[in-house]
Protein backbone atom coordinates (compact mmCIF):
# COMPACT_ATOMS: atom_id res chain seq x y z
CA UNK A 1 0.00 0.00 0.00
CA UNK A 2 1.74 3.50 -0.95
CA UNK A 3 2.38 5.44 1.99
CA UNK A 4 0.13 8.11 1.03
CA UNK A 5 -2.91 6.11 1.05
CA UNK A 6 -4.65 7.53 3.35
CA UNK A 7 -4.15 10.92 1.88
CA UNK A 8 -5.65 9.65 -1.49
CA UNK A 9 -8.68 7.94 0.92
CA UNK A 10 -9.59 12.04 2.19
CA UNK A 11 -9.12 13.32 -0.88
CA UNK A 12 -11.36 10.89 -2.65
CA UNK A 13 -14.08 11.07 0.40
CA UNK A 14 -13.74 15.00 -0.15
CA UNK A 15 -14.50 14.91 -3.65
CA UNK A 16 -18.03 12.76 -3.17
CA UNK A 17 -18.76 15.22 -0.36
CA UNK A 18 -18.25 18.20 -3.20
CA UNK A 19 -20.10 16.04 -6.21
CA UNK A 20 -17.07 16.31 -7.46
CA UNK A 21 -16.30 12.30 -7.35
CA UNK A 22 -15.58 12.01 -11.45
CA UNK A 23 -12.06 13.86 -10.80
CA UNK A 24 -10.73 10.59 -8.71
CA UNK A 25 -12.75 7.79 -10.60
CA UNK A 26 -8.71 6.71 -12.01
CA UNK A 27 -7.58 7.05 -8.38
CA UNK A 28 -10.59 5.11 -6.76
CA UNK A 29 -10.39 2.33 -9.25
CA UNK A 30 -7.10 2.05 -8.22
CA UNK A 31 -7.80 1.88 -4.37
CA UNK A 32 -10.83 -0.65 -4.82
CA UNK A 33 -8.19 -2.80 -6.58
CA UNK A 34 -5.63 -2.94 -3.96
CA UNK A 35 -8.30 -2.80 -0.80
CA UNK A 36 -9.77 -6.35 -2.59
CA UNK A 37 -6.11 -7.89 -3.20
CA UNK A 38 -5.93 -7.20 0.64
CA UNK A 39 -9.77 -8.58 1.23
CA UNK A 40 -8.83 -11.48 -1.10
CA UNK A 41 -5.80 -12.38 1.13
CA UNK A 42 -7.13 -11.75 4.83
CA UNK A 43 -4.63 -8.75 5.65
CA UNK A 44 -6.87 -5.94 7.40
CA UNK A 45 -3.70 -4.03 8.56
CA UNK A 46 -5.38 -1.26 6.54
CA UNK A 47 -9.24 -1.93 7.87
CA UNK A 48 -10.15 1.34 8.64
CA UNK A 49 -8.83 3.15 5.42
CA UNK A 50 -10.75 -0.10 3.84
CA UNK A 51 -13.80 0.45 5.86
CA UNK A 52 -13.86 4.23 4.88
CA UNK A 53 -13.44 3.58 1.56
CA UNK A 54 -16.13 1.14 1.10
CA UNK A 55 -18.09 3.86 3.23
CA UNK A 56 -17.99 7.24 1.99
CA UNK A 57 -16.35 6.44 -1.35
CA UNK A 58 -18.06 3.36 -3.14
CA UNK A 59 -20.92 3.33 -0.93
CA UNK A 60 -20.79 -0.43 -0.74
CA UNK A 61 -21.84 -0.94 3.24
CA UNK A 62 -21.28 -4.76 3.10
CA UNK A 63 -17.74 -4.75 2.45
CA UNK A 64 -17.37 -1.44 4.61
CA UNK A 65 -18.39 -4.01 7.29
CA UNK A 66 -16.82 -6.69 6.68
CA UNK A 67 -12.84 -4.33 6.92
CA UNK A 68 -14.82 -2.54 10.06
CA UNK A 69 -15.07 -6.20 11.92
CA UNK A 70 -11.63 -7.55 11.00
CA UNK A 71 -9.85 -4.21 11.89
CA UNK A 72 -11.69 -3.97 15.32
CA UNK A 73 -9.95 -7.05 15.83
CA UNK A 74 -6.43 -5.05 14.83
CA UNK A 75 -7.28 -1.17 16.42
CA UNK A 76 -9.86 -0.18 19.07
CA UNK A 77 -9.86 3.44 19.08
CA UNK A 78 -12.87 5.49 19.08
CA UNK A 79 -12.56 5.73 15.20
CA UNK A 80 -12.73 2.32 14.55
CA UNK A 81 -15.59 1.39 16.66
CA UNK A 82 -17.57 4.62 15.20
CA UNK A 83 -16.89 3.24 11.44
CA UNK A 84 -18.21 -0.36 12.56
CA UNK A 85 -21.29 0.90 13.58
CA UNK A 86 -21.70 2.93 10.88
CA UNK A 87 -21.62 0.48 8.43
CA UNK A 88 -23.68 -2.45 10.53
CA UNK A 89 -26.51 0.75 10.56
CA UNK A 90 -25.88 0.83 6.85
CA UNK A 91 -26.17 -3.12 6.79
CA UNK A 92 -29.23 -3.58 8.70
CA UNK A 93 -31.43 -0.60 6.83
């Protein structure tokens, strides 16, 4: 994962926020690729950049909760507990 993933992640959260998404479509591709190489082989070192991703950039709550659950299991801050509810809320609507 490049080291500035997680400023690509803000950047690409902050251009849905401004309807402005089809500036990073390249850039989100790109991410969505690498989050499901990680999915595919069970690393959730970067759960919470997955989780927001699959939040607030592809809007796909499943797999939002799926990284949310694995990275609780990894981190326990306030963050991570906040994006795991988020997306179970997301799940169960």
């Amino acid at each position: 994962m490049e080291v500035d993933t997680a400023l690509q992640l803000r950047r690409l959260i902050a251009l849905r926020h401004l309807d402005r998404y089809e500036e990073g479509v390249a850039q989100a591709r790109y991410l969505n690729w690498e989050f499901r190489q990680a999915l595919r082989a069970g690393d959730f070192t970067h759960g919470r950049e997955m989780a927001r991703f699959y939040l607030d950039v592809e809007l796909k709550p499943a797999l939002a909760l799926l990284a949310a659950s694995h990275n609780l299991e990894l981190q326990r801050e306030a963050e991570d507990h906040v994006l795991y509810r988020r997306a179970l809320a997301l799940v169960q609507h």
